[in-house]
C-alpha atoms as a PDB file:
ATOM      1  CA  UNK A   1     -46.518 -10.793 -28.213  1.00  0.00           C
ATOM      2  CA  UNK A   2     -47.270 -14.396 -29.224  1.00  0.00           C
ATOM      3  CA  UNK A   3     -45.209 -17.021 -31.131  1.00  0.00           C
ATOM      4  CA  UNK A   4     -48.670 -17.669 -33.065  1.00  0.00           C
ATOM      5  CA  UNK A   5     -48.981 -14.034 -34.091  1.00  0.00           C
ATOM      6  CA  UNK A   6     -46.373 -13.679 -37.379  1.00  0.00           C
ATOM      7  CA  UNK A   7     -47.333  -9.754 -37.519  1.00  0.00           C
ATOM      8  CA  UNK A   8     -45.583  -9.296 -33.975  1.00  0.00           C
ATOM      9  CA  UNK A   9     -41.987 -11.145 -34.830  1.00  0.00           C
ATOM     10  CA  UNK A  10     -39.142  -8.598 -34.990  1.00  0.00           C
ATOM     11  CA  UNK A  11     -37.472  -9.290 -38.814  1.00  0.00           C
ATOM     12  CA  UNK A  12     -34.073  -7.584 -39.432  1.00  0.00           C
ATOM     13  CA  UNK A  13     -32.411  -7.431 -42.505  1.00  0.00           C
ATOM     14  CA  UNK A  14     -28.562  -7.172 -42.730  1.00  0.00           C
ATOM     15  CA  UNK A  15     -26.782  -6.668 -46.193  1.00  0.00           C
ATOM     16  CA  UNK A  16     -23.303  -5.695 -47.439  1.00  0.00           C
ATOM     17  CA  UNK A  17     -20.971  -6.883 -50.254  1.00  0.00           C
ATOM     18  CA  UNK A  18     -17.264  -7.508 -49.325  1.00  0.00           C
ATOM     19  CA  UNK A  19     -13.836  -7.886 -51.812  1.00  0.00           C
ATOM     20  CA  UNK A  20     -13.584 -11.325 -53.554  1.00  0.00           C
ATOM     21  CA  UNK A  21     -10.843 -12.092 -51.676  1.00  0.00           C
ATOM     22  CA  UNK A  22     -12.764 -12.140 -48.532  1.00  0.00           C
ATOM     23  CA  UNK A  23     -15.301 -14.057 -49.242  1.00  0.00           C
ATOM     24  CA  UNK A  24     -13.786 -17.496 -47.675  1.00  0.00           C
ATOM     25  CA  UNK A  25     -12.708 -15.797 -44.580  1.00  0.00           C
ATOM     26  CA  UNK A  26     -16.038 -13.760 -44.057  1.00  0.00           C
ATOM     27  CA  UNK A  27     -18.190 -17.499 -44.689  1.00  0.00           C
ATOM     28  CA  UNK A  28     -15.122 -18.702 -41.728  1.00  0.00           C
ATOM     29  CA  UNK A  29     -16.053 -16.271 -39.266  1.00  0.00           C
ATOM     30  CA  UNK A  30     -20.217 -16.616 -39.949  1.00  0.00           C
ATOM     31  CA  UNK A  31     -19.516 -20.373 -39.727  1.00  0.00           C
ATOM     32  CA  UNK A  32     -18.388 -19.419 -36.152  1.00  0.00           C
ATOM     33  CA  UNK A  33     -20.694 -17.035 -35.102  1.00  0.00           C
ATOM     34  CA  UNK A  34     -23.461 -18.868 -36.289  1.00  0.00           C
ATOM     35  CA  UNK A  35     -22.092 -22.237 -34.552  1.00  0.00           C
ATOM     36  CA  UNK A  36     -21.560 -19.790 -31.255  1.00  0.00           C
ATOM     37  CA  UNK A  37     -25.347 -18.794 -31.591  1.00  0.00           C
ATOM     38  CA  UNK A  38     -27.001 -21.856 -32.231  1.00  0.00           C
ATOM     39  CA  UNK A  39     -25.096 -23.214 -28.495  1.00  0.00           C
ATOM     40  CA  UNK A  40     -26.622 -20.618 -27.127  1.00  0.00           C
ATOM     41  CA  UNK A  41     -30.578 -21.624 -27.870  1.00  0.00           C
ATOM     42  CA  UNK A  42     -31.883 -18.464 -28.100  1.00  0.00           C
ATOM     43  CA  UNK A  43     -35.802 -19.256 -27.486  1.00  0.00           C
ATOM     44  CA  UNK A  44     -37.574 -17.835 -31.233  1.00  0.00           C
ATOM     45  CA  UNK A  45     -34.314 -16.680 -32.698  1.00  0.00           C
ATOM     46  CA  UNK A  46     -33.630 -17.307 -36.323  1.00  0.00           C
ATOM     47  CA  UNK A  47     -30.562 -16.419 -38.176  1.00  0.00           C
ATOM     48  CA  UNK A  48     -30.175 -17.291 -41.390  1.00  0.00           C
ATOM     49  CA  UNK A  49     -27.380 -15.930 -43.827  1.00  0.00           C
ATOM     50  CA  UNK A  50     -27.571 -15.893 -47.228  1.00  0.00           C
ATOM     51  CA  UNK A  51     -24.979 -15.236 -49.957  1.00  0.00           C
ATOM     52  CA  UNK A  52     -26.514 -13.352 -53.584  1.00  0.00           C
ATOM     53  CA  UNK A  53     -25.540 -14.148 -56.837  1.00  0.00           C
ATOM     54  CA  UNK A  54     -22.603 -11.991 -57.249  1.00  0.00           C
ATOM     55  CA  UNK A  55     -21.076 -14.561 -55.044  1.00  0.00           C
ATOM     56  CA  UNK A  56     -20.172 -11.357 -52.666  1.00  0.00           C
ATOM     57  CA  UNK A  57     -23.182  -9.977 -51.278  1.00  0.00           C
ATOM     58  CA  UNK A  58     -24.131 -11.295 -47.830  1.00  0.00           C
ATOM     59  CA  UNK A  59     -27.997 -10.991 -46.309  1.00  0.00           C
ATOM     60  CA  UNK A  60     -28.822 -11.730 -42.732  1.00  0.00           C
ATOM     61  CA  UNK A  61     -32.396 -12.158 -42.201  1.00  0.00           C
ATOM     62  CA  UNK A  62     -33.062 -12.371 -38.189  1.00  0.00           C
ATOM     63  CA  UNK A  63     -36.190 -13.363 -36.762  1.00  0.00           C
ATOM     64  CA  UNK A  64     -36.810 -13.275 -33.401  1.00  0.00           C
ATOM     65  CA  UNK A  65     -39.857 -13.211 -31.254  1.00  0.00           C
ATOM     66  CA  UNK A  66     -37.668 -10.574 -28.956  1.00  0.00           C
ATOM     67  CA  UNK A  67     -34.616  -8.019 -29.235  1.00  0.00           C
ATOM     68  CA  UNK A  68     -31.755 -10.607 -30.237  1.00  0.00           C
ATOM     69  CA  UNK A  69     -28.906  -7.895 -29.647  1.00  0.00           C
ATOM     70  CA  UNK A  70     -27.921  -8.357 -26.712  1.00  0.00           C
ATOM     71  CA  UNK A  71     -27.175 -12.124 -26.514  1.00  0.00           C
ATOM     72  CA  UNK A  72     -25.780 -11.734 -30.402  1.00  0.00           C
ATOM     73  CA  UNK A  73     -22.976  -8.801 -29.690  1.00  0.00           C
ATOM     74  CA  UNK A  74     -21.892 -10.147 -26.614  1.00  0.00           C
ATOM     75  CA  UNK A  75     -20.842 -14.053 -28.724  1.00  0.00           C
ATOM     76  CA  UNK A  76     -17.049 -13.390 -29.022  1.00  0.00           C
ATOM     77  CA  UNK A  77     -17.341 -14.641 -32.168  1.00  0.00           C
ATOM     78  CA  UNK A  78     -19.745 -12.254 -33.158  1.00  0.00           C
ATOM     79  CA  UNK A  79     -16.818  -9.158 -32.188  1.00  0.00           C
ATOM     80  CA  UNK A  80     -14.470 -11.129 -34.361  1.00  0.00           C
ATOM     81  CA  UNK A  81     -16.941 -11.233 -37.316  1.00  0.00           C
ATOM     82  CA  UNK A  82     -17.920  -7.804 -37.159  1.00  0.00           C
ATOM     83  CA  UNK A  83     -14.685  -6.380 -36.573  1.00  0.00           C
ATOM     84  CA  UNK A  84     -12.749  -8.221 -39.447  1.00  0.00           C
ATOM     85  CA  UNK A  85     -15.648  -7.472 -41.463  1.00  0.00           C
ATOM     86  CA  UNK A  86     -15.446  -3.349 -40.949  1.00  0.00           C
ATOM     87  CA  UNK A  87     -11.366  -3.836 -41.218  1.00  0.00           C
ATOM     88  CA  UNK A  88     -11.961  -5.723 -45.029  1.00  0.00           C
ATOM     89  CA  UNK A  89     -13.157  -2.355 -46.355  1.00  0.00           C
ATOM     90  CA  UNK A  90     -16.274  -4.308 -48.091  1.00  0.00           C
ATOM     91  CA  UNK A  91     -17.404  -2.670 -51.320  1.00  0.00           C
ATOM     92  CA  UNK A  92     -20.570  -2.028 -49.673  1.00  0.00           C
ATOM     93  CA  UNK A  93     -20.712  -1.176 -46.070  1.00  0.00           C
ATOM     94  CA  UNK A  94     -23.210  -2.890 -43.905  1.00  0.00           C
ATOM     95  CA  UNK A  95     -26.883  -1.528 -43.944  1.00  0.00           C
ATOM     96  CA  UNK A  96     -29.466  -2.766 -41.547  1.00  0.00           C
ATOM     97  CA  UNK A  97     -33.382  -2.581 -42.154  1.00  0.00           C
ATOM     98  CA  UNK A  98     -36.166  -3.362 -39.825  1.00  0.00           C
ATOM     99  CA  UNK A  99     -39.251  -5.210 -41.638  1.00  0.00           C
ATOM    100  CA  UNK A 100     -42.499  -6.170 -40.678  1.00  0.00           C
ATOM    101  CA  UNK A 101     -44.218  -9.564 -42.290  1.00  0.00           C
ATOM    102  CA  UNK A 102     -47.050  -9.001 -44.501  1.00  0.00           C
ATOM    103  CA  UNK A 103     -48.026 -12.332 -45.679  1.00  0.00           C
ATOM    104  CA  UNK A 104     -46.241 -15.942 -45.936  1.00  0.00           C
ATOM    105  CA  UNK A 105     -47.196 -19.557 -47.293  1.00  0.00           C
ATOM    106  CA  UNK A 106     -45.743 -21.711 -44.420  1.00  0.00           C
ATOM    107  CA  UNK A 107     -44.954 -21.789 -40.636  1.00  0.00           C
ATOM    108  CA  UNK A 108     -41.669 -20.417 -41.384  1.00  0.00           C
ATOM    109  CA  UNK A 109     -41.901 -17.135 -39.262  1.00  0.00           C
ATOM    110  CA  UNK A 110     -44.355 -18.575 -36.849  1.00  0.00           C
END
């Protein structure tokens, strides 16, 4: 597997809609997590978190050019995130899809 080859990064797609109300604690605890991951300079990791239109849906699209897991779940912050997030009772649970890139215009995924 080689940084130059986009068809060989693992993508991961995250997504799950929580209560209004926990919206500004949910952006709190990504805030930390993702602060958390970036000091730990995980070599071809990308997380990027996105909130929809509804102003409650979160995305999480991970790229990485290996499995990520075990360096995300063991970030404290991470536990805090996901465990606040399963005790809000979001509207939508979390779902998590594996994708494979196709095509892109720029050196994003490479």
């Amino acid at each position: 597997m080689t940084a130059s080859d986009p068809h060989q990064i693992k993508i991961t797609r995250h997504r799950y809609r929580v209560k209004p109300e926990y919206v500004a604690q949910n952006r709190q605890n990504l805030d930390e997590f993702i602060a958390a991951l970036t000091a730990a300079s995980v070599p071809g990791l990308s997380y990027r978190v996105f909130l929809e239109e509804d102003r409650q849906t979160f995305l999480h699209l991970v790229t990485s050019q290996d499995d990520p897991s075990a360096v995300i779940t063991s970030l404290p912050s991470f536990k805090k995130f996901q465990s606040e997030l399963l005790a809000s009772d979001p509207v939508v649970k979390p779902d998590q899809v594996g994708m494979s890139l196709v095509a892109t215009s720029g050196d994003s995924y490479r």
